[in-house]
N, C-alpha and C. Protein backbone atom coordinates (compact mmCIF):
# COMPACT_ATOMS: atom_id res chain seq x y z
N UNK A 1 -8.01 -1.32 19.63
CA UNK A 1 -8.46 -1.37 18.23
C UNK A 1 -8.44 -2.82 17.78
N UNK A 2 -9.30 -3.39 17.14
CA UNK A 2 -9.75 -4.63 16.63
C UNK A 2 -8.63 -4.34 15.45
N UNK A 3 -8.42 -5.36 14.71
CA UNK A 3 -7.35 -5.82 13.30
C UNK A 3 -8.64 -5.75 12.55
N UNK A 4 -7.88 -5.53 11.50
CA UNK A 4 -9.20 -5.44 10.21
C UNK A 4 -8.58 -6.04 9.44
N UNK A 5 -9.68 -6.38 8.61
CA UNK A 5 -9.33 -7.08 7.36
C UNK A 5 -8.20 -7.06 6.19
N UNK A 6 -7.51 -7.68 5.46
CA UNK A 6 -5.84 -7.35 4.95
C UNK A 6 -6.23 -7.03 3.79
N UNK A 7 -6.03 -5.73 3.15
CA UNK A 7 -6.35 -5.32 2.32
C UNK A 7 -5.42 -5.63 0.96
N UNK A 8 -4.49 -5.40 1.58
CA UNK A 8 -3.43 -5.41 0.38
C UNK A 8 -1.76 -5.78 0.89
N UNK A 9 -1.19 -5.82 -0.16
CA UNK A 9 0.62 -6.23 0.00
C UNK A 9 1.33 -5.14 -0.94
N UNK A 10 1.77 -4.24 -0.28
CA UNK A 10 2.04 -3.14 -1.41
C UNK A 10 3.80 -3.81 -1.95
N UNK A 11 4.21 -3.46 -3.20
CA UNK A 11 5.16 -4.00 -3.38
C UNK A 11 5.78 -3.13 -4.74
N UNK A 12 6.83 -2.81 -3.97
CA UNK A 12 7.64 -1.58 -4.81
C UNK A 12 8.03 -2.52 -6.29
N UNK A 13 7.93 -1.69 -7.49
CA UNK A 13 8.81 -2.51 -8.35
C UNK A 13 9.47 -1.28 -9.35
N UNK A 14 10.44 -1.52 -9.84
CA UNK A 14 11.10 -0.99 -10.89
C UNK A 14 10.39 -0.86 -11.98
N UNK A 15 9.19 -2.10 -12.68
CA UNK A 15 8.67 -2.29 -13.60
C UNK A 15 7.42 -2.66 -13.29
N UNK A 16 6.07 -2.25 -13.59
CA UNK A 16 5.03 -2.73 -13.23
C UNK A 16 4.87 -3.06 -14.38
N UNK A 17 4.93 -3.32 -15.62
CA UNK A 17 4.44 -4.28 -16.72
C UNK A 17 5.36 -5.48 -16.71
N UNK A 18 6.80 -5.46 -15.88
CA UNK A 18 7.56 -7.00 -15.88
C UNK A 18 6.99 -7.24 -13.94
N UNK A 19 6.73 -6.89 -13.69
CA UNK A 19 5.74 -7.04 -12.15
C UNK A 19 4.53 -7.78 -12.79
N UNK A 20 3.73 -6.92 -13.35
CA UNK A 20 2.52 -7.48 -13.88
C UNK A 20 2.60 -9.44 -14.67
N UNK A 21 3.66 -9.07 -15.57
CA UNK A 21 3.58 -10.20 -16.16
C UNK A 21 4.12 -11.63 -14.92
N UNK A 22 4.85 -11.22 -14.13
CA UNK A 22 5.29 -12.32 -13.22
C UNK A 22 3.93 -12.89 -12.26
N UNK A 23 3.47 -11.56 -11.96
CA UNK A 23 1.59 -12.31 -11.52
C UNK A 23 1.21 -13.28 -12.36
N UNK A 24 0.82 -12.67 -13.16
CA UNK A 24 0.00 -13.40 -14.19
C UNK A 24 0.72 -14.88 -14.66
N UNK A 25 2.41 -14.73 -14.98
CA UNK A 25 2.51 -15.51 -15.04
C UNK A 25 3.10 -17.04 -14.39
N UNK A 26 3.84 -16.58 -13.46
CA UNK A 26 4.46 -17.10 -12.55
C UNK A 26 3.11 -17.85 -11.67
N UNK A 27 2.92 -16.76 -10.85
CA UNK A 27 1.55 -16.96 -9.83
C UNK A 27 0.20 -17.24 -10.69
N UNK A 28 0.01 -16.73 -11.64
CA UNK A 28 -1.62 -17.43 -12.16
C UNK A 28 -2.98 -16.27 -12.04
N UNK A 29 -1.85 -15.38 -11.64
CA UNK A 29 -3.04 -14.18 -11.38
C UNK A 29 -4.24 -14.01 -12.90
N UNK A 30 -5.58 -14.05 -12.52
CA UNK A 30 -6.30 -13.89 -13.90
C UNK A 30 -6.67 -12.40 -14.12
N UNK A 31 -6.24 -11.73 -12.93
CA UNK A 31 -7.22 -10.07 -12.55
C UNK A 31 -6.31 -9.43 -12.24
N UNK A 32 -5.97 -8.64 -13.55
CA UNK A 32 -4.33 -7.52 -12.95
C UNK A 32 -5.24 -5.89 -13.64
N UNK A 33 -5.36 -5.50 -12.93
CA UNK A 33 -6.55 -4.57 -13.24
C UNK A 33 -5.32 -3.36 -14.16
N UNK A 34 -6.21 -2.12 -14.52
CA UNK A 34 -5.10 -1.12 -15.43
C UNK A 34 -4.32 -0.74 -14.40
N UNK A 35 -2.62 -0.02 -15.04
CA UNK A 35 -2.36 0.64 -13.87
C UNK A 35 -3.02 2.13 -14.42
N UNK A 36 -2.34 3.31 -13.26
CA UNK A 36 -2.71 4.39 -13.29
C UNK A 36 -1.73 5.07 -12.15
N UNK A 37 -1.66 6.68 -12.51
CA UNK A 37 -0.71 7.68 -11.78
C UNK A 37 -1.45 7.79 -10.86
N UNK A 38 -0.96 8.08 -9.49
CA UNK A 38 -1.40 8.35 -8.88
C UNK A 38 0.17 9.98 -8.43
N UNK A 39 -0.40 10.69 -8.76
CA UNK A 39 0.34 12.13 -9.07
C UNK A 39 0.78 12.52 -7.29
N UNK A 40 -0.27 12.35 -6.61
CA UNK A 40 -0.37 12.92 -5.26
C UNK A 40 1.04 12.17 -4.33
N UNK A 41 0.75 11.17 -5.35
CA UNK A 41 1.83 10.16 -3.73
C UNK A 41 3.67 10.11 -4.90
N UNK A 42 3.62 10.49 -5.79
CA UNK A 42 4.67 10.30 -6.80
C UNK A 42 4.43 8.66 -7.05
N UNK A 43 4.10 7.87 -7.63
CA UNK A 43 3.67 6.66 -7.51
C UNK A 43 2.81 6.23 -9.07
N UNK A 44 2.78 5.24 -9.91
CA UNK A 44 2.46 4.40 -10.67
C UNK A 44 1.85 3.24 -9.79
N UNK A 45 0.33 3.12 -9.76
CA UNK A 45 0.13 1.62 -9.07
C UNK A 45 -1.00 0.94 -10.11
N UNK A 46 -0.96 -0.32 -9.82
CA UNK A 46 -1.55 -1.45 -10.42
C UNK A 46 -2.01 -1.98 -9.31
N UNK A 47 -3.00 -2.65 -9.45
CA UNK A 47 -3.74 -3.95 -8.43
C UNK A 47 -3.76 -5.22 -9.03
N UNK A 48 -3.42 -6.00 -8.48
CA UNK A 48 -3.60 -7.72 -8.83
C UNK A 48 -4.31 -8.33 -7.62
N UNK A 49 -5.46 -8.64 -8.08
CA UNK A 49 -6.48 -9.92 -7.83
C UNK A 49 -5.74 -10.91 -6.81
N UNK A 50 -6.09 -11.25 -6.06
CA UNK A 50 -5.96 -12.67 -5.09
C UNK A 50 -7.19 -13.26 -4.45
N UNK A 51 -7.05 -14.74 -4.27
CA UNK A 51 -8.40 -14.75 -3.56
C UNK A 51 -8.78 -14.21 -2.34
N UNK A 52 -8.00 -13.62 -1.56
CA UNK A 52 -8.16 -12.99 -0.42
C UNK A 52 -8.19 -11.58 -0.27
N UNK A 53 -7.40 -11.20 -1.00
CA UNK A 53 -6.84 -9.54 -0.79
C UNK A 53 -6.25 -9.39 -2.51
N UNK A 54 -4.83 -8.16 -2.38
CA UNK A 54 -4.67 -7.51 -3.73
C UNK A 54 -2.99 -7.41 -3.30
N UNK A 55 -2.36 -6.94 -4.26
CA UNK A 55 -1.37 -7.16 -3.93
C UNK A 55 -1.37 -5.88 -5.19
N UNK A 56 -0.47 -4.58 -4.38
CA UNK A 56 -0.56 -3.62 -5.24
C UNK A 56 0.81 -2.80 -5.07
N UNK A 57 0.93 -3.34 -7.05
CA UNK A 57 2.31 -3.26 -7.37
C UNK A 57 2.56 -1.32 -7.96
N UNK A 58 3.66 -1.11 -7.17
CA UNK A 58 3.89 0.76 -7.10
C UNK A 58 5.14 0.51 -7.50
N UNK A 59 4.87 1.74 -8.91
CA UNK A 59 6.37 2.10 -9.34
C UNK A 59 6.93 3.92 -9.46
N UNK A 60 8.00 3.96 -9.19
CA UNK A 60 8.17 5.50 -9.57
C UNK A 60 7.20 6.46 -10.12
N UNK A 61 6.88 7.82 -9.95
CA UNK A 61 6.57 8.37 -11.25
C UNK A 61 7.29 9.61 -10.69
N UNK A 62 8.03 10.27 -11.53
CA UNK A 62 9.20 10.94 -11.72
C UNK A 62 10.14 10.96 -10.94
N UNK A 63 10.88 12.25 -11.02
CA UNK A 63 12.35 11.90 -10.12
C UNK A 63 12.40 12.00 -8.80
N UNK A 64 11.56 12.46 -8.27
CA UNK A 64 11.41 12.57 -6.95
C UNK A 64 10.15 11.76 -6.05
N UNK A 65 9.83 10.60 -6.25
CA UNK A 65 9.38 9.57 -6.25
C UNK A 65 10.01 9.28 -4.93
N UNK A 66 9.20 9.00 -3.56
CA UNK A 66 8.85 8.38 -2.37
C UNK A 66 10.11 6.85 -2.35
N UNK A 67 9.19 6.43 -3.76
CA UNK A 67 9.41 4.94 -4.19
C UNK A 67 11.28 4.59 -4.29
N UNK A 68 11.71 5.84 -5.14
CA UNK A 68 13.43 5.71 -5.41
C UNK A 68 14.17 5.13 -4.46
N UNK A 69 14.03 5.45 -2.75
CA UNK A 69 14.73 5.38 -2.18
C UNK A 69 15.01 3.79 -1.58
N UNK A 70 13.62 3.30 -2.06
CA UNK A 70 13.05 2.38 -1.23
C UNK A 70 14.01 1.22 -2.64
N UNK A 71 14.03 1.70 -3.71
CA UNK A 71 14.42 0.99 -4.67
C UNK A 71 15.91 0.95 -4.91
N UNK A 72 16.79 2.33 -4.62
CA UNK A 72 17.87 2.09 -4.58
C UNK A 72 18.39 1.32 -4.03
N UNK A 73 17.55 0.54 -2.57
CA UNK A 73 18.24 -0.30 -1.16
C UNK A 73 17.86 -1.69 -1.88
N UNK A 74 16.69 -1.58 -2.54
CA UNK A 74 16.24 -3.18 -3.21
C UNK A 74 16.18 -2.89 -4.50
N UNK A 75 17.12 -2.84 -5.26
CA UNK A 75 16.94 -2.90 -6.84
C UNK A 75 15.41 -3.80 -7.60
N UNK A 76 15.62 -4.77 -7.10
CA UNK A 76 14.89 -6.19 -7.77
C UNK A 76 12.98 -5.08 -7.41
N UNK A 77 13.30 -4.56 -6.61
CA UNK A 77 11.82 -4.22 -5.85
C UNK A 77 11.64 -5.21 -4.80
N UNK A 78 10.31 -5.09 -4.31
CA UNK A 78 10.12 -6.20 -3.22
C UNK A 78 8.70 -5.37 -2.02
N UNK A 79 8.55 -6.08 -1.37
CA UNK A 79 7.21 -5.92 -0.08
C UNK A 79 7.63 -4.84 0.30
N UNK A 80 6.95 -3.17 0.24
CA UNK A 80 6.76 -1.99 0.44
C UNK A 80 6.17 -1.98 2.11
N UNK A 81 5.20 -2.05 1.96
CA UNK A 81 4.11 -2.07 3.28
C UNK A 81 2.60 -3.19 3.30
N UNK A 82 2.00 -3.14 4.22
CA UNK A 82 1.47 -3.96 4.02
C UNK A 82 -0.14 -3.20 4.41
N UNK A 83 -1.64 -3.75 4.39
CA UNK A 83 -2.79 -2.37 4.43
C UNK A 83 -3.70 -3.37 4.95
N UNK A 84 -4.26 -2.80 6.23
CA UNK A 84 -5.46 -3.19 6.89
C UNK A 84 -6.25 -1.86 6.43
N UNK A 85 -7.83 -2.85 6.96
CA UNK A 85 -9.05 -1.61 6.85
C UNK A 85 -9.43 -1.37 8.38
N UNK A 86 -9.70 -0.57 8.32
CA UNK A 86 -10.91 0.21 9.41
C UNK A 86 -11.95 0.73 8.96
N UNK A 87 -13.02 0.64 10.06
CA UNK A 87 -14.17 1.27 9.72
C UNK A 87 -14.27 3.15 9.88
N UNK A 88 -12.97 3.66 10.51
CA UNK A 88 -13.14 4.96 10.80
C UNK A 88 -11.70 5.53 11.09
N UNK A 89 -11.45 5.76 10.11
CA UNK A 89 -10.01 6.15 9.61
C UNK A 89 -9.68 6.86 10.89
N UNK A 90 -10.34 8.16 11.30
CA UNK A 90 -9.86 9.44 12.15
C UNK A 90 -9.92 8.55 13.73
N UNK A 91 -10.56 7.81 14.05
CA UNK A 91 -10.52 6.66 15.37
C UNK A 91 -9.29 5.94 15.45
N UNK A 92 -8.72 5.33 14.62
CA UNK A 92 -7.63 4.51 14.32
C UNK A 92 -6.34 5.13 14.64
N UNK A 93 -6.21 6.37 13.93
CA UNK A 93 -5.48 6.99 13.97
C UNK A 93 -5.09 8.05 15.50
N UNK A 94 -6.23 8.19 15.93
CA UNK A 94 -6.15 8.62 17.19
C UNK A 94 -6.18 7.51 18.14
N UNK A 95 -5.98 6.48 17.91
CA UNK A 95 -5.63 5.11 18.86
C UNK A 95 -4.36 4.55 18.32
N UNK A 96 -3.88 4.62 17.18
CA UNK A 96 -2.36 4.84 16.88
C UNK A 96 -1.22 5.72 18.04
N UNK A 97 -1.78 6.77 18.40
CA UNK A 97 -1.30 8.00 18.22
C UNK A 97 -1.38 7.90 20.25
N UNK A 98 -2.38 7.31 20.40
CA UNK A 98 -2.44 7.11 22.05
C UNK A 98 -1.39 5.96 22.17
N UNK A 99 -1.54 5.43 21.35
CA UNK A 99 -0.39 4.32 21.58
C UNK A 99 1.22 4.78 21.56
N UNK A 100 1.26 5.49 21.40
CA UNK A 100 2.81 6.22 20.82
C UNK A 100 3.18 6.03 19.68
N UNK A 101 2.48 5.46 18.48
CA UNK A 101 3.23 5.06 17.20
C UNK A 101 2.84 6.14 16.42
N UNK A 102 4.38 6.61 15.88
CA UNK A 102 4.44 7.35 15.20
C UNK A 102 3.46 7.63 13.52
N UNK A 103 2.60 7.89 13.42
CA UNK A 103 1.95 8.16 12.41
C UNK A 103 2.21 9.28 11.63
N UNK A 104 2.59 8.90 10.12
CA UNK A 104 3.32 10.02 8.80
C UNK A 104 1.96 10.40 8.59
N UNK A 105 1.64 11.68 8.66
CA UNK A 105 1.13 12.39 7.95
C UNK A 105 -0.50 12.32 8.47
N UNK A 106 -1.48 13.35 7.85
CA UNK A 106 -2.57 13.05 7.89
C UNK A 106 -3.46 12.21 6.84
N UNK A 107 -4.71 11.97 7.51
CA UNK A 107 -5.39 10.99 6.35
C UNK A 107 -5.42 11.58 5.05
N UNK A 108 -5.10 10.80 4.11
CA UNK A 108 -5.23 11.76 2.80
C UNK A 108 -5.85 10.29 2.06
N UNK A 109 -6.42 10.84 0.37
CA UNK A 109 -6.53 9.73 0.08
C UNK A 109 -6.36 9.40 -0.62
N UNK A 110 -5.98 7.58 -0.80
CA UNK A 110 -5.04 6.77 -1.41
C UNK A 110 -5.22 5.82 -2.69
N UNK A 111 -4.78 5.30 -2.94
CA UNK A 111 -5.29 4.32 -4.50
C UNK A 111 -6.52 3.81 -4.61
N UNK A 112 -7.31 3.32 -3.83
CA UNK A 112 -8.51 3.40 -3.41
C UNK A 112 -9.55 4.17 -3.71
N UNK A 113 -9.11 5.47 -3.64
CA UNK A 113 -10.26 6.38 -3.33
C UNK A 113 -10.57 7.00 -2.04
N UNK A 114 -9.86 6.13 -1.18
CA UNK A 114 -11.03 5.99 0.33
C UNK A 114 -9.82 6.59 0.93
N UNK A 115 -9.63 7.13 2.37
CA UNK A 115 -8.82 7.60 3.27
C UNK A 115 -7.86 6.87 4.08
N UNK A 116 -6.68 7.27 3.91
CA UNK A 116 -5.59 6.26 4.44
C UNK A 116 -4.87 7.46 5.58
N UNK A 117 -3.44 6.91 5.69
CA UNK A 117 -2.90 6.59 6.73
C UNK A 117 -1.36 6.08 6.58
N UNK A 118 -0.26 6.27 7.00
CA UNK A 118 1.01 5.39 7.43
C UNK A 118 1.31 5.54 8.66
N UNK A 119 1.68 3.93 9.34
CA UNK A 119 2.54 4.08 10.63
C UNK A 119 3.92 3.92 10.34
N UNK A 120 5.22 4.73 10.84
CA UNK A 120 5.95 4.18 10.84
C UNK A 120 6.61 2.82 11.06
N UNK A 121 7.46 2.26 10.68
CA UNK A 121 7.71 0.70 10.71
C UNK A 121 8.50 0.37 11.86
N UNK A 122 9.15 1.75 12.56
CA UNK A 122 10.12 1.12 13.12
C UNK A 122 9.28 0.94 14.25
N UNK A 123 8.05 1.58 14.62
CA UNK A 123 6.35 1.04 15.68
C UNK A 123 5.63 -0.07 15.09
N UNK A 124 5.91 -1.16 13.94
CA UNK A 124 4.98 -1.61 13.82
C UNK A 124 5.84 -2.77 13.18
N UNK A 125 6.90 -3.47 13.97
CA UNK A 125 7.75 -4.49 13.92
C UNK A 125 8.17 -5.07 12.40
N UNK A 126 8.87 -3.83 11.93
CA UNK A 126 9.70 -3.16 10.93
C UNK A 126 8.64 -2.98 9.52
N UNK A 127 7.32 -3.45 9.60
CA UNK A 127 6.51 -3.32 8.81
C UNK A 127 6.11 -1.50 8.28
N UNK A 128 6.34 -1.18 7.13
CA UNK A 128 5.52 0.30 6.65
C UNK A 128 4.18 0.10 7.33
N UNK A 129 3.17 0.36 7.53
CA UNK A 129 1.91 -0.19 8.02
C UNK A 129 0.76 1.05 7.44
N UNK A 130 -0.11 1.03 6.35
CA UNK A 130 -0.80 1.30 5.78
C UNK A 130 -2.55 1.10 6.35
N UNK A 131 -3.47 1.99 6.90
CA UNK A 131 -4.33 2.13 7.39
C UNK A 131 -5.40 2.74 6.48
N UNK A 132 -6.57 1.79 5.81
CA UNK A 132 -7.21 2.51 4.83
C UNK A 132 -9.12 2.19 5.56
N UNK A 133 -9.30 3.68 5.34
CA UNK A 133 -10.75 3.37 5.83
C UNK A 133 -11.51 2.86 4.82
N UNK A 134 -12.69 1.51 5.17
CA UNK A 134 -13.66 0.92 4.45
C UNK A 134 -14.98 1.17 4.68
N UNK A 135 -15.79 1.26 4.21
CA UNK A 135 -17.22 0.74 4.13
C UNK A 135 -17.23 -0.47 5.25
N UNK A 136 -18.58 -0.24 6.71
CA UNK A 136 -18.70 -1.55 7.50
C UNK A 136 -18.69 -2.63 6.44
N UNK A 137 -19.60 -2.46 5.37
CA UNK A 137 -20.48 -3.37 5.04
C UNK A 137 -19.20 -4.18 3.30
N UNK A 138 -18.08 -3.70 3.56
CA UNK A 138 -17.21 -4.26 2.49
C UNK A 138 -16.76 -5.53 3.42
């Protein structure tokens, strides 16, 4: 499998409006787009603008939130996982999967819109590893 393009820096936070403001203000971010629920994954996410990629800040949404656990170990929040693209989500994943790395779950889909993916981290040199299918032509 070829590397694809870096989509994003997912990054847990306690607060995505004191997240938000440290983009904007700290870093210079001009493009912190709305947030929004994302109900399916227990998750609050936002996207912030970079010139390269996005950096997409996830917070809780209710008590049983994915996110808690990840937050109890890092209060402050911090780098979640990290998201390449592919051109063909169900290929990837079955070349994951020949490889021996453990892959969570089936494609479902993710903040995006488009069809994702997790590898486990402890296969993907301690990284969460986030697999989202693109458009060739993005």
């Amino acid at each position: 499998m070829k590397l694809g393009r870096l989509n994003h820096v997912g990054v847990a936070t306690p607060s995505i409006e004191a997240s938000a403001a440290h983009w904007r203000d700290v870093m210079g971010a001009t493009k912190i787009h709305e947030p929004f629920d994302l109900p399916a994954q227990g998750v609050k996410v936002c996207f912030v603008d970079t010139p390269n990629a996005q950096i997409e800040l996830i917070e809780p949404l209710g008590a049983d939130s994915p996110i808690h656990g990840f937050l109890a170990k890092n209060p402050l929040g911090g780098q979640h996982h990290i998201c390449f693209e592919v051109p063909d989500i169900h290929a990837a994943r079955a070349e994951f999967i020949a490889l021996g790395k453990r892959v969570l779950g089936e494609p479902r889909i993710g903040a995006h819109g488009t069809l994702i993916f997790f590898v486990h981290p402890k296969d993907m040199g301690g990284m969460l590893t986030e697999i989202m299918e693109t458009p060739s032509d993005h």
